[in-house]
C-alpha atoms as a PDB file:
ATOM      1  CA  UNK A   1     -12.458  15.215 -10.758  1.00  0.00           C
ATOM      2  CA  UNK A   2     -15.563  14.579 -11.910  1.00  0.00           C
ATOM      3  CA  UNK A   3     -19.243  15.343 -10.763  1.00  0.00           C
ATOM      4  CA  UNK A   4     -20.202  12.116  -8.574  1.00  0.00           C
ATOM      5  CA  UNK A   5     -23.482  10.427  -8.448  1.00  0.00           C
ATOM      6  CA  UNK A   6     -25.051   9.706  -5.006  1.00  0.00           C
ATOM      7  CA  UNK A   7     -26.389   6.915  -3.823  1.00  0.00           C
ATOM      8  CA  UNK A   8     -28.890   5.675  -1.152  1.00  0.00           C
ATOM      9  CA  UNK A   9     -28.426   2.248  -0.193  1.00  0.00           C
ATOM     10  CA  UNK A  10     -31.988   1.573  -0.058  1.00  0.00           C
ATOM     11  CA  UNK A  11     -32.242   2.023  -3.708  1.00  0.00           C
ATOM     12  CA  UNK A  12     -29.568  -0.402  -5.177  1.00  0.00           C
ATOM     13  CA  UNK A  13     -31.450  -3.216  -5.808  1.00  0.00           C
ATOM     14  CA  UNK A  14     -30.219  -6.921  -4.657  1.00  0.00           C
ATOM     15  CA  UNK A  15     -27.703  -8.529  -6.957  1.00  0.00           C
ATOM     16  CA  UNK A  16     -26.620  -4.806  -8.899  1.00  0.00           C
ATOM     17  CA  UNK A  17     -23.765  -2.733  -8.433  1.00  0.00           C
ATOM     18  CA  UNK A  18     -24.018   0.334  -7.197  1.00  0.00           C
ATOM     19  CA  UNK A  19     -23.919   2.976  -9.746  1.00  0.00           C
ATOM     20  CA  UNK A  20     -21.418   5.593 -10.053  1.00  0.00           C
ATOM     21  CA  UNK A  21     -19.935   7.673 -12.487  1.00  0.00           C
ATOM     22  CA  UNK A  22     -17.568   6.124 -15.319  1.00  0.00           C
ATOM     23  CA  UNK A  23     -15.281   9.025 -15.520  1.00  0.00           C
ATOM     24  CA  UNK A  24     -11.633   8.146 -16.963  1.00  0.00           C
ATOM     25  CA  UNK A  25     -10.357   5.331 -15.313  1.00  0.00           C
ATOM     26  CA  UNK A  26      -6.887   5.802 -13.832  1.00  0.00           C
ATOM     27  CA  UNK A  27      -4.964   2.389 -14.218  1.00  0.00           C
ATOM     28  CA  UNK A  28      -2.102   0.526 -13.499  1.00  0.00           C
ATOM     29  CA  UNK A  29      -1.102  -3.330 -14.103  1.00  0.00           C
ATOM     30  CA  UNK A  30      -1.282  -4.707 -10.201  1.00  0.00           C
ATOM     31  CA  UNK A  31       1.654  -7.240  -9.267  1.00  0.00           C
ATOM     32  CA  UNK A  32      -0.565 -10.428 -10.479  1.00  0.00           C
ATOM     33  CA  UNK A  33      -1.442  -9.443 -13.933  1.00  0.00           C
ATOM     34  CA  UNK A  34      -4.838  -7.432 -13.018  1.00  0.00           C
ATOM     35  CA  UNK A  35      -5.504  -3.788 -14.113  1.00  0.00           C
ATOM     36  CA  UNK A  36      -5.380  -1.630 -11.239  1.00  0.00           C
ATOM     37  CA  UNK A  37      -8.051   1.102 -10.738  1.00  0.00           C
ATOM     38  CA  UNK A  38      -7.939   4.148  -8.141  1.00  0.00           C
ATOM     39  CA  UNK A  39     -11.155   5.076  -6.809  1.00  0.00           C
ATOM     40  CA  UNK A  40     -12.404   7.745  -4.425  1.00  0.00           C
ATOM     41  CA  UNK A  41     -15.301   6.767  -1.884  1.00  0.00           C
ATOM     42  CA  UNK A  42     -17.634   9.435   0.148  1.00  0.00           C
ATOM     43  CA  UNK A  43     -19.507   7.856   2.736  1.00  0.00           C
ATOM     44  CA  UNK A  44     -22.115   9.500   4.991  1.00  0.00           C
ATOM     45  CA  UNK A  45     -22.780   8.014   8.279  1.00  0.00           C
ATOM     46  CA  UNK A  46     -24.506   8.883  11.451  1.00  0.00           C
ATOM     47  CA  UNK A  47     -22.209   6.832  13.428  1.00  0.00           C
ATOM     48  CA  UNK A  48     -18.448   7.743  14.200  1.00  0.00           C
ATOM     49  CA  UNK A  49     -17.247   4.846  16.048  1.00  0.00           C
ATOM     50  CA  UNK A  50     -16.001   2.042  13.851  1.00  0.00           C
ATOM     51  CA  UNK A  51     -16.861   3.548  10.928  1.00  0.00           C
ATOM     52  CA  UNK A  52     -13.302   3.177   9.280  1.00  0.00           C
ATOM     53  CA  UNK A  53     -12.297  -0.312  10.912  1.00  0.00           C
ATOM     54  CA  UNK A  54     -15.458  -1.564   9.208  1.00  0.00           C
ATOM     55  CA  UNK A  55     -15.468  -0.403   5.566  1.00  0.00           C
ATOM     56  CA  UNK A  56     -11.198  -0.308   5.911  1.00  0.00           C
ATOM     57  CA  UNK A  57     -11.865  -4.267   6.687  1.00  0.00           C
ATOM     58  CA  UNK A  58     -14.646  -4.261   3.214  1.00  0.00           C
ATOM     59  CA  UNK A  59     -12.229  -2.993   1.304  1.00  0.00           C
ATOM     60  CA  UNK A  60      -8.980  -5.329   2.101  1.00  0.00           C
ATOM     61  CA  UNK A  61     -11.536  -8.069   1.754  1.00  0.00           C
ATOM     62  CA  UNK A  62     -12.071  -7.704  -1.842  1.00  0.00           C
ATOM     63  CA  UNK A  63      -8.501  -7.100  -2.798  1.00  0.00           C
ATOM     64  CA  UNK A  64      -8.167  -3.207  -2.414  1.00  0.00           C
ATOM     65  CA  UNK A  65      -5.734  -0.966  -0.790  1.00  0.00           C
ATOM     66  CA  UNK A  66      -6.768   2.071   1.209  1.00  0.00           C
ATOM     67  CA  UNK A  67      -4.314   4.972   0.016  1.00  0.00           C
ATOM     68  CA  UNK A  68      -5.906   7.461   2.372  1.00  0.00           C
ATOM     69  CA  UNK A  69      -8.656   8.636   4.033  1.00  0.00           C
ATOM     70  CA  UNK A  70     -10.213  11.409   5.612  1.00  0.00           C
ATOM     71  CA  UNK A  71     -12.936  11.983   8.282  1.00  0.00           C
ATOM     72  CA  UNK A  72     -14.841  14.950   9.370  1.00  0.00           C
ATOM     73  CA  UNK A  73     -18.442  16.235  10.576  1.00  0.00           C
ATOM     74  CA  UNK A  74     -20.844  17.521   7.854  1.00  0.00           C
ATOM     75  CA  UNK A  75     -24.379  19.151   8.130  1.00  0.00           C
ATOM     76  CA  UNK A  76     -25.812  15.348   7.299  1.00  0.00           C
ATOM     77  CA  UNK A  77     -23.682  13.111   9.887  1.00  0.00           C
ATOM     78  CA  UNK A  78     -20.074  12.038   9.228  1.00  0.00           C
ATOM     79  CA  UNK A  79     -18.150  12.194   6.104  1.00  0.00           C
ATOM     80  CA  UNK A  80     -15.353   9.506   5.509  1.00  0.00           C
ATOM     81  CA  UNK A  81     -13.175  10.045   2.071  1.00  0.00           C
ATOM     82  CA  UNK A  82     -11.394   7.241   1.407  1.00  0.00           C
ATOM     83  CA  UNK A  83      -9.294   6.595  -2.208  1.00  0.00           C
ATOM     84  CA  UNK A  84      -8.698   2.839  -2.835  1.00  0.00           C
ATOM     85  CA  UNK A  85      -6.754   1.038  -5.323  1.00  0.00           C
ATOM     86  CA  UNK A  86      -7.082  -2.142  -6.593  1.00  0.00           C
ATOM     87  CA  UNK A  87      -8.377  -4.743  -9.321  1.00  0.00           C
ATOM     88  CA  UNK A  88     -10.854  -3.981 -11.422  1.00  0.00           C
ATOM     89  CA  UNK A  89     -12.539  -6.499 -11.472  1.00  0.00           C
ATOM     90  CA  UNK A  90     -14.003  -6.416  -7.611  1.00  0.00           C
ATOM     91  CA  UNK A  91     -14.782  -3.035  -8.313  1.00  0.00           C
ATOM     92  CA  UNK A  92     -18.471  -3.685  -8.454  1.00  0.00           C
ATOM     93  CA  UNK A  93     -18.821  -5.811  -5.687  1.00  0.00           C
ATOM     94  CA  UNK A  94     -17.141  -3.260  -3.687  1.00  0.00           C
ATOM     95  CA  UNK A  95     -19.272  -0.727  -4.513  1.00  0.00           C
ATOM     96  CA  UNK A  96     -22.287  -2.766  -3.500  1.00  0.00           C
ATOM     97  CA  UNK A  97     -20.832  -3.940  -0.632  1.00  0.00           C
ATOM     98  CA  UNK A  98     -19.879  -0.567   0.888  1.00  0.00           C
ATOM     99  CA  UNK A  99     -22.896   1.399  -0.141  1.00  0.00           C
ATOM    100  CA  UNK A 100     -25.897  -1.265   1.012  1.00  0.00           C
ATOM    101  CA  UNK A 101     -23.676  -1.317   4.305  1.00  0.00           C
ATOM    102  CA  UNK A 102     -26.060  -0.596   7.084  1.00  0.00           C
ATOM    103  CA  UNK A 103     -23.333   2.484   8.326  1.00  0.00           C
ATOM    104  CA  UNK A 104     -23.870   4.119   5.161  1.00  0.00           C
ATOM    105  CA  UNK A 105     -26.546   6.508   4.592  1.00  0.00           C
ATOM    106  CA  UNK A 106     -25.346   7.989   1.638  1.00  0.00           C
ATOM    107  CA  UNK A 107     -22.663   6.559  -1.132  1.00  0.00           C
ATOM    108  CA  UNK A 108     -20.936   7.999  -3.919  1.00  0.00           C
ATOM    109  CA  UNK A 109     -18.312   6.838  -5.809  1.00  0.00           C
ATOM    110  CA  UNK A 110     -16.048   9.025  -8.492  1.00  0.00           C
ATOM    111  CA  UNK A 111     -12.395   8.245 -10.025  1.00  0.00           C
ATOM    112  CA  UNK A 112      -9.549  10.416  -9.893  1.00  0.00           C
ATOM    113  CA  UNK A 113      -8.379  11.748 -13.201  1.00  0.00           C
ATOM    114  CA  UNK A 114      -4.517  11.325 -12.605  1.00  0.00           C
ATOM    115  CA  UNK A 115      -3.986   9.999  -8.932  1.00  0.00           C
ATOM    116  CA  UNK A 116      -0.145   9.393  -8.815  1.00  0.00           C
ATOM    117  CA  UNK A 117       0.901   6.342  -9.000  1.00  0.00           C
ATOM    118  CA  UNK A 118       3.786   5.163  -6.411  1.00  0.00           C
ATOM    119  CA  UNK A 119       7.463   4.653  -7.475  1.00  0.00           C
ATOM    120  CA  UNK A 120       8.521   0.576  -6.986  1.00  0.00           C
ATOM    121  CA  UNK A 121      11.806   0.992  -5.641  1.00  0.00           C
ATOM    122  CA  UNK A 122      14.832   0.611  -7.683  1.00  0.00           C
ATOM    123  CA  UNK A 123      16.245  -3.172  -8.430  1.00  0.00           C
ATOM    124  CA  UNK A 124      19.357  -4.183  -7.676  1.00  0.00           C
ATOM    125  CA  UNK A 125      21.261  -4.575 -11.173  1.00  0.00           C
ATOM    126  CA  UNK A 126      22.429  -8.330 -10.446  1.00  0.00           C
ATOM    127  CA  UNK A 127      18.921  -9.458  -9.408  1.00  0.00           C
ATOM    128  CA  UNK A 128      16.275 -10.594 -11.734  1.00  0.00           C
ATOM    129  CA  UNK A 129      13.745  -8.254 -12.789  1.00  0.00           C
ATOM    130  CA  UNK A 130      10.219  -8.764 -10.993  1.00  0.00           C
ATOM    131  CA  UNK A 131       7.537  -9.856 -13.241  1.00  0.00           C
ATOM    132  CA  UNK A 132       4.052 -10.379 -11.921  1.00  0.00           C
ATOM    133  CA  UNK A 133       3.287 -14.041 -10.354  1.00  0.00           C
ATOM    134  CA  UNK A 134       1.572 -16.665 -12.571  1.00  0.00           C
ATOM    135  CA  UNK A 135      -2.053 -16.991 -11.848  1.00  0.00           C
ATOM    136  CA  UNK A 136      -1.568 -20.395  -9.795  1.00  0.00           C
ATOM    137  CA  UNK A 137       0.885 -18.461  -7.612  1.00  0.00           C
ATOM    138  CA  UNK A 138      -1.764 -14.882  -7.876  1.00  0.00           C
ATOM    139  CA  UNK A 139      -4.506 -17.559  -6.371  1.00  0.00           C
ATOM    140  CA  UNK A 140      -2.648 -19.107  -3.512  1.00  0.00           C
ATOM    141  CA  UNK A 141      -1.690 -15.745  -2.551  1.00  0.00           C
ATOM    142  CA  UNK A 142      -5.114 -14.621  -2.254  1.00  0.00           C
ATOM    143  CA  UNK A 143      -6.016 -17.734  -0.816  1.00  0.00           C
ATOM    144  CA  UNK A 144      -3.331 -16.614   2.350  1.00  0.00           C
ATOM    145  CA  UNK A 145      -4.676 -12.926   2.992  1.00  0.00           C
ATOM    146  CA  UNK A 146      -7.710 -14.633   5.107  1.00  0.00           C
ATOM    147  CA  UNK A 147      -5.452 -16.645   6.726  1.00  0.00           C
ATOM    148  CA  UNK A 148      -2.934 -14.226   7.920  1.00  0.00           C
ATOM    149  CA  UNK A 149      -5.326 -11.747   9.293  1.00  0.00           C
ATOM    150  CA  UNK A 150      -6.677 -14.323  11.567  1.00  0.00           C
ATOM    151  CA  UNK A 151      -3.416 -15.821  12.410  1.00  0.00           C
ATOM    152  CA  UNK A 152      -2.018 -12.620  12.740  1.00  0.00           C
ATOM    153  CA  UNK A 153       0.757 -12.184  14.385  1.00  0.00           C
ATOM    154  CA  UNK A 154       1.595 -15.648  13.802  1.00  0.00           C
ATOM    155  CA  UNK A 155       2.582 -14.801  10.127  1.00  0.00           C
ATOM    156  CA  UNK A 156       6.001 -15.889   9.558  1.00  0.00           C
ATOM    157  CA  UNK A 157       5.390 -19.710   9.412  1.00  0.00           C
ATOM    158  CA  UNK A 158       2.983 -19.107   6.253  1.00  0.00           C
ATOM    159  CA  UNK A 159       5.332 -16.430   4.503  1.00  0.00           C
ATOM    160  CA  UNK A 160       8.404 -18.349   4.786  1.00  0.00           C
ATOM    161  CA  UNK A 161       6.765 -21.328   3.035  1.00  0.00           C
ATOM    162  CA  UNK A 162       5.426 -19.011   0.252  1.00  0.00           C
ATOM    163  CA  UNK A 163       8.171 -17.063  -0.123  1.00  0.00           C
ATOM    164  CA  UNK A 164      10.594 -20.628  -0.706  1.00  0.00           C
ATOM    165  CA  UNK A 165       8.417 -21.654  -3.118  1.00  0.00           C
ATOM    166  CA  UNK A 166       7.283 -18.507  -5.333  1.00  0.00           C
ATOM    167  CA  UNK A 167       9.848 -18.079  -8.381  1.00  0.00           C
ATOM    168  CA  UNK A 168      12.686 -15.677  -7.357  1.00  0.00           C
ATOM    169  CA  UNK A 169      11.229 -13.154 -10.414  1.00  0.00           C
ATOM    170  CA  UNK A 170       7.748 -13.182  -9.162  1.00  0.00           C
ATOM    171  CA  UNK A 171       8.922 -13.010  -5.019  1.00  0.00           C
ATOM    172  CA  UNK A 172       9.618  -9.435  -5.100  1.00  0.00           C
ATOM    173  CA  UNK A 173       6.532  -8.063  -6.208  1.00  0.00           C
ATOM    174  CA  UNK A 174       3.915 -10.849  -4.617  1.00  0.00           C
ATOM    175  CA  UNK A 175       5.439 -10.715  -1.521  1.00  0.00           C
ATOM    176  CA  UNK A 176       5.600  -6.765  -0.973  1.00  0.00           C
ATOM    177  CA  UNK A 177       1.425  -6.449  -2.751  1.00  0.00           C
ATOM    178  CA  UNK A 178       0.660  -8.878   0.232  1.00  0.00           C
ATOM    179  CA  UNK A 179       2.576  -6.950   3.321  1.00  0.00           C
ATOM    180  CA  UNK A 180       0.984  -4.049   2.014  1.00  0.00           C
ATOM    181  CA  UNK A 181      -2.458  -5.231   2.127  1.00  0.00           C
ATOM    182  CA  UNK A 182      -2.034  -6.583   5.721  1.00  0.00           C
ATOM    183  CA  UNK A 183      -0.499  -3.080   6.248  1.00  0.00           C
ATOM    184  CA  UNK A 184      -3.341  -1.678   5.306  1.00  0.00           C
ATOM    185  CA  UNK A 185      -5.848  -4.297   7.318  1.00  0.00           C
ATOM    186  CA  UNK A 186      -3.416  -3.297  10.447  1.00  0.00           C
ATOM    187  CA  UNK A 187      -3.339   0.264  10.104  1.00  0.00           C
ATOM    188  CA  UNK A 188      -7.457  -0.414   9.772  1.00  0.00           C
ATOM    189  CA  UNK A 189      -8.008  -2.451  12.593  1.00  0.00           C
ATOM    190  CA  UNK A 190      -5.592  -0.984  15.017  1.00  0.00           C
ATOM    191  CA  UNK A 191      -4.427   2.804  14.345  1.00  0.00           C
ATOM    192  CA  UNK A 192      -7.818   3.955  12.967  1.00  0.00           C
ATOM    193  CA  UNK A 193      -8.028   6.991  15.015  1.00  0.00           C
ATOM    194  CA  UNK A 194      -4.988   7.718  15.471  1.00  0.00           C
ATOM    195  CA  UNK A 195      -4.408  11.286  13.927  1.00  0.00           C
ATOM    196  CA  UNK A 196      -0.603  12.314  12.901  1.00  0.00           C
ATOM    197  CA  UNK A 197       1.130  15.546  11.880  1.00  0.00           C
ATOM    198  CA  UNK A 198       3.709  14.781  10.101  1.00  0.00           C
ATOM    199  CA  UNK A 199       5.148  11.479   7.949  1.00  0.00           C
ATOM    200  CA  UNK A 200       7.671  11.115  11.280  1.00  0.00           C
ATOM    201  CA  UNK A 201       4.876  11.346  13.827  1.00  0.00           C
ATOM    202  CA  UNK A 202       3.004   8.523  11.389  1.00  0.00           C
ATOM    203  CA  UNK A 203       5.615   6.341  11.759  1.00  0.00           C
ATOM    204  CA  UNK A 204       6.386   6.859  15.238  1.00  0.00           C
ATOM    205  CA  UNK A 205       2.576   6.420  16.336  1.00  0.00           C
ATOM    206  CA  UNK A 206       1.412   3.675  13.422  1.00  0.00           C
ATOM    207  CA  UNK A 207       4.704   2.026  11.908  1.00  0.00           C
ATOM    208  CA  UNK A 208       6.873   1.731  15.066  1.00  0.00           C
ATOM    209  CA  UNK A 209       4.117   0.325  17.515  1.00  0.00           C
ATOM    210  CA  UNK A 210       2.509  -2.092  14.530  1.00  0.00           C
ATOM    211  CA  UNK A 211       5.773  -3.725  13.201  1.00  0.00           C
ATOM    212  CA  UNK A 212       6.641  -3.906  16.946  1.00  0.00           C
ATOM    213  CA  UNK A 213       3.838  -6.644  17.131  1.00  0.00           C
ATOM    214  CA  UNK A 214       5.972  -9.147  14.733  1.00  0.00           C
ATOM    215  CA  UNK A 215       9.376  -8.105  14.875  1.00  0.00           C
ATOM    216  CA  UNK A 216      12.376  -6.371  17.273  1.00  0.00           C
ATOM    217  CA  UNK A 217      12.154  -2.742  15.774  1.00  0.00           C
ATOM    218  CA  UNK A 218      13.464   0.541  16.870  1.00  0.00           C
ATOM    219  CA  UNK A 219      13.615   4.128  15.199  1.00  0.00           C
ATOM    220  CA  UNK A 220      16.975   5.673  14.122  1.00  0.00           C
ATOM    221  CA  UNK A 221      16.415   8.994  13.573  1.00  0.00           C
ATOM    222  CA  UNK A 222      13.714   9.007  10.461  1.00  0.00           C
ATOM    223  CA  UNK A 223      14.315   5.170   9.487  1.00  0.00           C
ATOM    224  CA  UNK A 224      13.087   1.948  11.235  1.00  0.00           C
ATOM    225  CA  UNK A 225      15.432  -0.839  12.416  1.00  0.00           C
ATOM    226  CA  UNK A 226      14.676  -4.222  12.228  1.00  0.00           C
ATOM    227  CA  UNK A 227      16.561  -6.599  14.176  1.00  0.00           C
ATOM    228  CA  UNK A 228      15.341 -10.110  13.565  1.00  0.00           C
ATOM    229  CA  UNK A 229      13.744 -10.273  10.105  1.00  0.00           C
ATOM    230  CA  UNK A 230      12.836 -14.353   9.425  1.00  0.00           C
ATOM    231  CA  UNK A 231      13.081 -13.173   5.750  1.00  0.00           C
ATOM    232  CA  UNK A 232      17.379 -13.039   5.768  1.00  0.00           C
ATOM    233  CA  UNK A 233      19.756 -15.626   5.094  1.00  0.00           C
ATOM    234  CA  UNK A 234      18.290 -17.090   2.204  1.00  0.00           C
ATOM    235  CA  UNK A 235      21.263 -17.230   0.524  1.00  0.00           C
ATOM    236  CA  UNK A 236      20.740 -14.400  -2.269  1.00  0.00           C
ATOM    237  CA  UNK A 237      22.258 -10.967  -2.740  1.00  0.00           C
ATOM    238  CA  UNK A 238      20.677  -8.298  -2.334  1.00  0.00           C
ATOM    239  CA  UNK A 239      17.757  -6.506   0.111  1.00  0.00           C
ATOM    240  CA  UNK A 240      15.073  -9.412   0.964  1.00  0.00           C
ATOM    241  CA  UNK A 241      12.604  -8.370   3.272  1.00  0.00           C
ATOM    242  CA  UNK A 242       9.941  -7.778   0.691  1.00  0.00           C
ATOM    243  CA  UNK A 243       6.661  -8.609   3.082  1.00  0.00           C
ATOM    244  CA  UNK A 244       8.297  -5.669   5.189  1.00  0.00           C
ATOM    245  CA  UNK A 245       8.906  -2.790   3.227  1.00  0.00           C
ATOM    246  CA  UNK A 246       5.344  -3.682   1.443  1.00  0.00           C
ATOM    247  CA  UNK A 247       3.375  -3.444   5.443  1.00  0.00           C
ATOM    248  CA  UNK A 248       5.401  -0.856   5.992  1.00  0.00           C
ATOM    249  CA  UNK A 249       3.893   1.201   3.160  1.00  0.00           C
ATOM    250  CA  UNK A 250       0.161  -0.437   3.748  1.00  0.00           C
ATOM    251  CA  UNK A 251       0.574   1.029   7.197  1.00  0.00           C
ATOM    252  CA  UNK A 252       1.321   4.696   6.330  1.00  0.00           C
ATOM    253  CA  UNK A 253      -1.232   4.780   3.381  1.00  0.00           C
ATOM    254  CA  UNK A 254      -3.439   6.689   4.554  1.00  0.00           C
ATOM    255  CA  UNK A 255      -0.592   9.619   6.034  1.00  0.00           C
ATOM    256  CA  UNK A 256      -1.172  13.215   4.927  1.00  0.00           C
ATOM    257  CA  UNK A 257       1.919  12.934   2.762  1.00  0.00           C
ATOM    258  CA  UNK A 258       2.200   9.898   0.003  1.00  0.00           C
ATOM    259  CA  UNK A 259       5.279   8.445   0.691  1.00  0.00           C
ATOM    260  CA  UNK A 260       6.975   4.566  -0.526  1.00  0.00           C
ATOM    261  CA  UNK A 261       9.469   2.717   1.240  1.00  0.00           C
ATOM    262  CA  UNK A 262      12.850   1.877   0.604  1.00  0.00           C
ATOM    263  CA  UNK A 263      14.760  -0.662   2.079  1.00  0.00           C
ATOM    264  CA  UNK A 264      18.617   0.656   2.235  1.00  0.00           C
ATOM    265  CA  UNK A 265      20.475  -2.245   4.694  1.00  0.00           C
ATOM    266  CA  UNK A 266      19.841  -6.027   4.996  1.00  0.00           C
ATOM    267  CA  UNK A 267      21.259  -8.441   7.246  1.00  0.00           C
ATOM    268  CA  UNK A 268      20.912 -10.907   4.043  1.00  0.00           C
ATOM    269  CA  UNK A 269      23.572  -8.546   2.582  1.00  0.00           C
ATOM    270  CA  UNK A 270      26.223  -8.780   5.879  1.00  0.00           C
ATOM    271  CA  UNK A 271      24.112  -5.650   7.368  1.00  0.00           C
ATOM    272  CA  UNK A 272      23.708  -5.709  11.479  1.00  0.00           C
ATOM    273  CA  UNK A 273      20.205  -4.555  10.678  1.00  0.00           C
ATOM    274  CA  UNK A 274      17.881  -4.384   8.234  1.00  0.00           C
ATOM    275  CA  UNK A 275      17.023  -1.027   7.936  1.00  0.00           C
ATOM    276  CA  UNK A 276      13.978   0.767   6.000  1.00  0.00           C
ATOM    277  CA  UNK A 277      13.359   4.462   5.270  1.00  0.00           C
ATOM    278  CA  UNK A 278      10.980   6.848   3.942  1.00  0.00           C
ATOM    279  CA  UNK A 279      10.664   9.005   1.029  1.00  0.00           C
ATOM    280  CA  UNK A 280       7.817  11.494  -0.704  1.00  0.00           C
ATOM    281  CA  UNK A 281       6.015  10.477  -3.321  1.00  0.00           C
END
């Protein structure tokens, strides 16, 4: 990783982006056609409490996932890591907007050489292949993410209508980027301080207790049972509860352990349950 460059809010000037060192950029095509960028945070703060929930809530706001994070004591007040990911092109605006928050005393920003990237699961060979969505469908999408966190958990209503009318090749992908940014928004605004041990005490303490807010769930062992997914019987083979698996992974982002989800039995498919487990990165 590269040396970082620290910041005082008090010295970016109004209107310019923070600065921060231009190392190599690690990216990735995102699900609507944007390049993807994974970027490490360090924030210094002399205030604990609601220190995540408020820059977690910054960054869903301008598009970006939080992988992890990280929070400890240091000699100058409270140190929060936190590695993002998301489209370039709010990466700016981000910056700015985290380090002139009043919460920050101290900003710096540096990009990971090779931060892995996760695996999509595999696609079931007599479905069409995802592509991304077309930027119409990219910009009523973004359009929803406001809408759903302050509906939330009255959700379904506004999925169901997108998902009927997004393309079947661009449903997969859309669908799954949005549950995992309200994961992530979730795991923010609810499970902040909630520490874990282990990838099956995360999703006994975050995933269990959060997806319990929408839907009947239960835990079998190391996978999650759904029993009433609105996202079945649409009349297509194959797993279909995309919005799921994607919260699902938003929620355990920021686990000790990188891990994607996989769902392996759906009711849409004659299942009794829909059923999602987890795997390592």
């Amino acid at each position: 990783m590269k040396p970082a460059t620290t910041v005082s809010p008090s010295a970016v000037p109004d209107g310019d982006p923070a600065p921060m060192t231009r190392g190599r950029t690690n990216a990735d095509i995102g699900p609507w056609g944007w390049r993807m960028v994974d970027v490490e945070f360090r924030v210094v703060s002399d205030r604990r409490e609601g220190l995540l929930l408020t820059l977690g809530q910054a960054v869903i706001a301008h598009g970006f996932t939080l992988l992890r994070q990280r929070m400890a004591g240091g000699e100058d007040g409270v140190v929060l890591t936190m590695l993002v990911r998301g489209p370039q092109q709010n990466l700016a605006t981000l910056e700015e907007c985290v380090a002139t928050h009043p919460l920050v005393t101290s900003f710096e920003a540096t990009r990971p050489d090779a931060a892995p990237v996760e695996t999509p699961p595999s696609i079931t060979p007599h479905r069409c292949a995802a592509t991304p969505p077309c930027a119409a469908d990219s910009r009523r999408i973004e359009a929803l993410v406001p809408q759903l966190t302050r509906d939330y958990p009255n959700i379904f209503v506004a999925l169901l209508e997108l998902e009927r009318e997004l393309p079947e090749a661009h449903r997969e992908l859309a669908l799954s980027e949005l549950g995992h940014r309200i994961g992530a928004w979730v795991q923010a605004r609810d499970f902040a301080g909630v520490e874990t041990t282990s990838t099956c005490d995360a999703i006994r303490r975050i995933a269990l207790p959060a997806m319990r807010q929408i839907v009947q769930a239960q835990l079998q062992g190391e996978a999650l049972h759904v029993s009433d997914s609105p996202f079945c019987r649409r009349g297509e083979h194959g797993p279909c509860c995309h919005f799921l698996r994607g919260m699902l992974g938003g929620l355990l982002a920021g686990s000790a352990q990188p891990m994607h989800v996989v769902e392996t039995r759906c009711r849409n498919d004659g299942a009794d349950i829909c059923a999602f487990a987890f795997r390592t990165a």
